[in-house]
Protein backbone atom coordinates (compact mmCIF):
# COMPACT_ATOMS: atom_id res chain seq x y z
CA UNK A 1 0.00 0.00 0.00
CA UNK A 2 1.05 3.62 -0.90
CA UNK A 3 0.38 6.70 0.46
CA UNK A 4 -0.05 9.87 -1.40
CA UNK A 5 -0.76 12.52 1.09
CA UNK A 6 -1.40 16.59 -0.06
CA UNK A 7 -1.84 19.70 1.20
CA UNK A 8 -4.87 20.60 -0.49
CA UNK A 9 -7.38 18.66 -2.36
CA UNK A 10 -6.71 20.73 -5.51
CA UNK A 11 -3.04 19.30 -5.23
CA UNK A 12 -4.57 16.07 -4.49
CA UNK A 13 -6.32 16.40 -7.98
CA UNK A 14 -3.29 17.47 -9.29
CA UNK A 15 -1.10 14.43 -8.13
CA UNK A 16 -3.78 12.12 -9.10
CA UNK A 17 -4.31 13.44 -12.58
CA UNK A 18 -0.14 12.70 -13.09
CA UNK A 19 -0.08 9.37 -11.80
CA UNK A 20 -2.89 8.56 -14.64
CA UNK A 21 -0.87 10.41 -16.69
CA UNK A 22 2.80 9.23 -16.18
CA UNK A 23 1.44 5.59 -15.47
CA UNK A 24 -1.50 4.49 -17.78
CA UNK A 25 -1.46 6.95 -21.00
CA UNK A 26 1.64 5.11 -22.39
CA UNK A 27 -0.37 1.85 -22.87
CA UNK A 28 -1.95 0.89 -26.21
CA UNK A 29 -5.34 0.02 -24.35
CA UNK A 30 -6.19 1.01 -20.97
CA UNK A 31 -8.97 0.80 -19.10
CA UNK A 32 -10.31 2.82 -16.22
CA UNK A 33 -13.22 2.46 -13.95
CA UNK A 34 -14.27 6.39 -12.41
CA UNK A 35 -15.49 6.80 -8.99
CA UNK A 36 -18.96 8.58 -8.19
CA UNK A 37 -19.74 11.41 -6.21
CA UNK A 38 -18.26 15.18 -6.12
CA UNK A 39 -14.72 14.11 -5.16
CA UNK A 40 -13.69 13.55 -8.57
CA UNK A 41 -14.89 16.82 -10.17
CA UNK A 42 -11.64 18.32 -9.39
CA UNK A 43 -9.65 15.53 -10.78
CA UNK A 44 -11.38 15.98 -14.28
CA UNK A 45 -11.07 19.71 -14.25
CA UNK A 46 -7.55 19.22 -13.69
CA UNK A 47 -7.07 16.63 -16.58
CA UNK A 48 -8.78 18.79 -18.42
CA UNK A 49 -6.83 22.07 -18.38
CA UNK A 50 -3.68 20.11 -18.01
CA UNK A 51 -3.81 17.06 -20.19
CA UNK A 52 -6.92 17.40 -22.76
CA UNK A 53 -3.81 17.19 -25.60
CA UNK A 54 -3.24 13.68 -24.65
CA UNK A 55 -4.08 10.66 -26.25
CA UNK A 56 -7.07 9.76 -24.74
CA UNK A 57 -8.31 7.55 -27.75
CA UNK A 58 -6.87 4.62 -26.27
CA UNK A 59 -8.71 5.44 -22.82
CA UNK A 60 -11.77 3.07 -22.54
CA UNK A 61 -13.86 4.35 -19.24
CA UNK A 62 -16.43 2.67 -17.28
CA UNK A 63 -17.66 3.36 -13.75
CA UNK A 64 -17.51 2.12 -10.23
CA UNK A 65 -21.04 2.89 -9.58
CA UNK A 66 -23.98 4.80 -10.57
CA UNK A 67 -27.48 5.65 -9.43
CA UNK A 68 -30.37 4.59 -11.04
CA UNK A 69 -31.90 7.92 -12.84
CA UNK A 70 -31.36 9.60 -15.97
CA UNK A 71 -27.73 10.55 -17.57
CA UNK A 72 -29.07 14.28 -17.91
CA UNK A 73 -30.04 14.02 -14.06
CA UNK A 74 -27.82 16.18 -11.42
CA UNK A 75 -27.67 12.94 -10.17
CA UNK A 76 -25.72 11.03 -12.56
CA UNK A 77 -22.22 10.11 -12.25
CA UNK A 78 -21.65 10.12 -16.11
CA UNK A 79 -23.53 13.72 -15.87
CA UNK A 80 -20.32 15.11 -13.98
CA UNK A 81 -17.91 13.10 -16.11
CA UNK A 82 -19.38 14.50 -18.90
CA UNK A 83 -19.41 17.99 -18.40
CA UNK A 84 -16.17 18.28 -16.80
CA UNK A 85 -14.32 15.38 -18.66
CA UNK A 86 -15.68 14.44 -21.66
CA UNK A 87 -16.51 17.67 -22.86
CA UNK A 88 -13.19 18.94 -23.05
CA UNK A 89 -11.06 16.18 -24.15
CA UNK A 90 -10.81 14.27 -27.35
CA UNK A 91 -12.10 11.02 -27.15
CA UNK A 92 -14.73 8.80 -29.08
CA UNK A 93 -17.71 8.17 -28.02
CA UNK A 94 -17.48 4.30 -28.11
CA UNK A 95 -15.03 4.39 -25.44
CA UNK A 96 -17.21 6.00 -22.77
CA UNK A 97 -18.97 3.03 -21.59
CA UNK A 98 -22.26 4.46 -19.21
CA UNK A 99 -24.15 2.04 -16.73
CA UNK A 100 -27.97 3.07 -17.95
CA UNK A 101 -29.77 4.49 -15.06
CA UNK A 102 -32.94 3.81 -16.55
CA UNK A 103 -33.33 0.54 -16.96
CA UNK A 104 -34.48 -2.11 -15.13
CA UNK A 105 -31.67 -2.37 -11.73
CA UNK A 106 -31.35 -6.00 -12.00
CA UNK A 107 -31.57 -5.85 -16.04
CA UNK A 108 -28.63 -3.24 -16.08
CA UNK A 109 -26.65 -5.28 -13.62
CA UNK A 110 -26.22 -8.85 -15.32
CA UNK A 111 -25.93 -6.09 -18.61
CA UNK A 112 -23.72 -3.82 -17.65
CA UNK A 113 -21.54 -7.33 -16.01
CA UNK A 114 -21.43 -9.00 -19.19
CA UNK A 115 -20.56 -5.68 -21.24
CA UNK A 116 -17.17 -5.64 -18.82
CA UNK A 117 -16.78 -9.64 -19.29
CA UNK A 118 -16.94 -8.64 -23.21
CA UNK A 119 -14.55 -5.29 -23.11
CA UNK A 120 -11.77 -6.05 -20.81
CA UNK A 121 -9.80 -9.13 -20.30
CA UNK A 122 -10.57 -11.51 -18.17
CA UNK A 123 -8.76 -12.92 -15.34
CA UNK A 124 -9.51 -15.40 -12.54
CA UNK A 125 -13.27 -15.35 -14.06
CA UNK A 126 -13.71 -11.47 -13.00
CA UNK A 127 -13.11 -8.31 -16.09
CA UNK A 128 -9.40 -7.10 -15.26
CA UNK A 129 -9.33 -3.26 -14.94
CA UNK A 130 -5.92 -1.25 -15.28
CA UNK A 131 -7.15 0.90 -12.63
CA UNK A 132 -9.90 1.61 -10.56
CA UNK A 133 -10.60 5.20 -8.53
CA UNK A 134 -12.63 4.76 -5.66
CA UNK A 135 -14.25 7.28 -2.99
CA UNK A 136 -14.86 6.30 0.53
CA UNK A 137 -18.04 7.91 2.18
CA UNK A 138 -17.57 8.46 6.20
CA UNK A 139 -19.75 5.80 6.90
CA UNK A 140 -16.75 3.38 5.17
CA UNK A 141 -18.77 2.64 1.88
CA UNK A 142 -17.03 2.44 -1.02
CA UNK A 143 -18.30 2.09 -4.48
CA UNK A 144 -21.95 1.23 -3.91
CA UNK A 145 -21.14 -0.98 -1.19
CA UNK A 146 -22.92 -0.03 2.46
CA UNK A 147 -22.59 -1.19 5.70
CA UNK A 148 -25.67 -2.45 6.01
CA UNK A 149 -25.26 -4.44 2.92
CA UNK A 150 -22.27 -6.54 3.22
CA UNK A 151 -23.63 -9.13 1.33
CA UNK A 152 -22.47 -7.75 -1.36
CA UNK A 153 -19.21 -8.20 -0.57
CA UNK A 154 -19.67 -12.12 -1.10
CA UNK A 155 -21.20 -11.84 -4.36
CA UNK A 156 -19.21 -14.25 -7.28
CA UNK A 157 -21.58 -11.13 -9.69
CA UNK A 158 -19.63 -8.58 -11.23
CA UNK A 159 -22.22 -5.90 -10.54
CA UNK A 160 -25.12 -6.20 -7.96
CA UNK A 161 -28.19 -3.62 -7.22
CA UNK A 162 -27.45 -1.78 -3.88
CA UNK A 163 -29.46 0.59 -2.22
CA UNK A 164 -28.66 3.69 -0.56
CA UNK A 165 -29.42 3.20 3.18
CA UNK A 166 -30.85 7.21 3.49
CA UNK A 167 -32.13 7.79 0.35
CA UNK A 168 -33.08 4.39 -0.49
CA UNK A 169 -32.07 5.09 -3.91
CA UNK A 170 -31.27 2.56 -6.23
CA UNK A 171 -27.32 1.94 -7.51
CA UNK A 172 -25.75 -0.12 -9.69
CA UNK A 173 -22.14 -1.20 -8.44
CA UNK A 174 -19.18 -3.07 -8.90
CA UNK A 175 -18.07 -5.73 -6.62
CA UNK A 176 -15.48 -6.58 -4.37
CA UNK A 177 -14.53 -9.26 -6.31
CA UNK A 178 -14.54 -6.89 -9.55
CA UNK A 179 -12.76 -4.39 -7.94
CA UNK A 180 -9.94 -6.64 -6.40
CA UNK A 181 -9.06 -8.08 -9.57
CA UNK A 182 -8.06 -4.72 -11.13
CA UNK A 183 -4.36 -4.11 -11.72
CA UNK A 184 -4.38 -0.67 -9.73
CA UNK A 185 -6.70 0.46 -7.20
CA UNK A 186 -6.62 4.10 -6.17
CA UNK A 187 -7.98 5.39 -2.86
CA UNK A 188 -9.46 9.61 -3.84
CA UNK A 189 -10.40 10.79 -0.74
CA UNK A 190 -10.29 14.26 0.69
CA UNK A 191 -11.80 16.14 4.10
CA UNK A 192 -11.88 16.25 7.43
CA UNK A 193 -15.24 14.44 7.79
CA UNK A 194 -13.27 10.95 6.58
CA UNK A 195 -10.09 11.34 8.77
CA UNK A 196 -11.68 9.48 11.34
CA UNK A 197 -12.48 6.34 9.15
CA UNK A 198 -9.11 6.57 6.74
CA UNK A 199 -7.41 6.38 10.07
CA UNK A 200 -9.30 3.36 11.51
CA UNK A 201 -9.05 1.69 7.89
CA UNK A 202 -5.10 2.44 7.39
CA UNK A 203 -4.30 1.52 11.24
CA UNK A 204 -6.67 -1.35 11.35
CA UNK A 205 -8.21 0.38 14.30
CA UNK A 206 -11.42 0.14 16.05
CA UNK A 207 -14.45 -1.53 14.06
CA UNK A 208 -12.78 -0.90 10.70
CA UNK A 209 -14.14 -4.64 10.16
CA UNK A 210 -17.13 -3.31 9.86
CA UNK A 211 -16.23 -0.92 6.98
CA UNK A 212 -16.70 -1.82 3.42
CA UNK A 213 -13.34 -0.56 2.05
CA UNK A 214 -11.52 -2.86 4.13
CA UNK A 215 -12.18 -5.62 1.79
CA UNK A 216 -10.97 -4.25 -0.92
CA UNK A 217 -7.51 -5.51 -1.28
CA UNK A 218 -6.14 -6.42 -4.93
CA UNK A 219 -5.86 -10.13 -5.45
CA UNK A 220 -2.57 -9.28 -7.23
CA UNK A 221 -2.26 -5.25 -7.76
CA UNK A 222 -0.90 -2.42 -6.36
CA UNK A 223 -3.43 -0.07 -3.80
CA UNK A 224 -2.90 3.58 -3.30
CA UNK A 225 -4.65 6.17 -1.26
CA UNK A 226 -4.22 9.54 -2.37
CA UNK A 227 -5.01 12.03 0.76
CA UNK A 228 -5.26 15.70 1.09
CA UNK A 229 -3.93 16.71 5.03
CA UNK A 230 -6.93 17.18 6.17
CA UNK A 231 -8.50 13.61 5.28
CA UNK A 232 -4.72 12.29 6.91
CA UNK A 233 -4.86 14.53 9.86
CA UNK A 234 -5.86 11.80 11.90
CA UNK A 235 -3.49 8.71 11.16
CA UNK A 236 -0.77 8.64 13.92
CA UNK A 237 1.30 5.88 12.11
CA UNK A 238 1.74 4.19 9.11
């Protein structure tokens, strides 16, 4: 495990956006799974004023997770891509690879599995990513993968329904065993409200058994955490 650990969460974005860079851009085919949320909206700003020359033809993108409503919806995880991404770099179309929000959760699950079985090779029976950026919410969730549904964490599926335990919204999301099988796995996560449970996941302190992101481990990858000081103000050792 390696830590990556920044003043800021703009420099965060910054060192993320070179690791992708200096790391995966050199490959004839790579392919990348995005994380959800807001934390990532810096990261493709930055890519985008700083690397939209690059060649990101040979990029193919998929995501971690999504929620079940429209692409145009505020919502939507490809929505933020897209506007701060897509928008601005060159890329074609067929290599920007949307979970559909609209369909039928279960459909879109078993669809969206066997569209990464088809795309990316396989290995160990489970789609092998180059790299995968994940968030971590403060409850230890990562992906789409909750507390209160750690089932899904035993799941031989390469994407499963989950459901939002506030919301109750609906999500498509990859799987544990998905996401350990990836090559890379990167760790975005800034503020102070997850210090408490990056410091109970890196330490192994406390009930961090009880956090989703402990199980993600790669099967036979590299895992870095990339940390602005405020998300790392709380680890006392490493």
């Amino acid at each position: 495990m390696k830590l990556y650990i920044y003043k800021t969460e703009n420099e965060v974005a910054v060192g993320l956006s070179k690791y992708i860079k200096d790391n995966f851009l050199k490959n004839e085919v790579v392919n990348i799974a995005l994380s959800g949320g807001n934390t990532p909206k810096l990261l493709y700003q930055v890519i985008s004023n700083s690397y939209k020359d690059e060649n990101w033809n040979k990029v193919h993108f998929f995501w971690v997770d999504e929620r079940c409503v429209p692409k145009t919806d505020d919502d939507s995880n490809y929505k933020l891509a897209k506007n701060y991404l897509f928008d601005s770099i060159k890329i074609n179309k067929n290599n920007i690879n949307e979970i559909d929000g609209t369909n039928n959760p279960k459909k879109e699950a078993l669809s969206y599995s066997n569209q990464l079985m088809n795309k990316i090779n396989m290995n160990n029976n489970f789609p092998s990513f180059d790299l995968i950026i994940l968030g971590l919410g403060d409850d230890g969730h990562t992906a789409s993968i909750f507390p209160n549904q750690m089932k899904t964490l035993d799941t031989n599926n390469c994407c499963e329904v989950a459901l939002h335990p506030i919301s109750n919204q609906k999500r498509i999301t990859l799987t544990k065993n998905t996401i350990n099988n990836a090559k890379n796995i990167v760790f975005h996560v800034t503020g102070k409200n997850k210090s408490s449970v990056v410091d109970k996941l890196i330490n192994k302190l406390g009930k961090y058994k009880n956090y989703p992101a402990h199980y993600i481990k790669p099967n036979n990858g590299n895992l870095s955490w990339f940390l602005d000081f405020s998300a790392a103000s709380k680890i006392n050792k490493i």
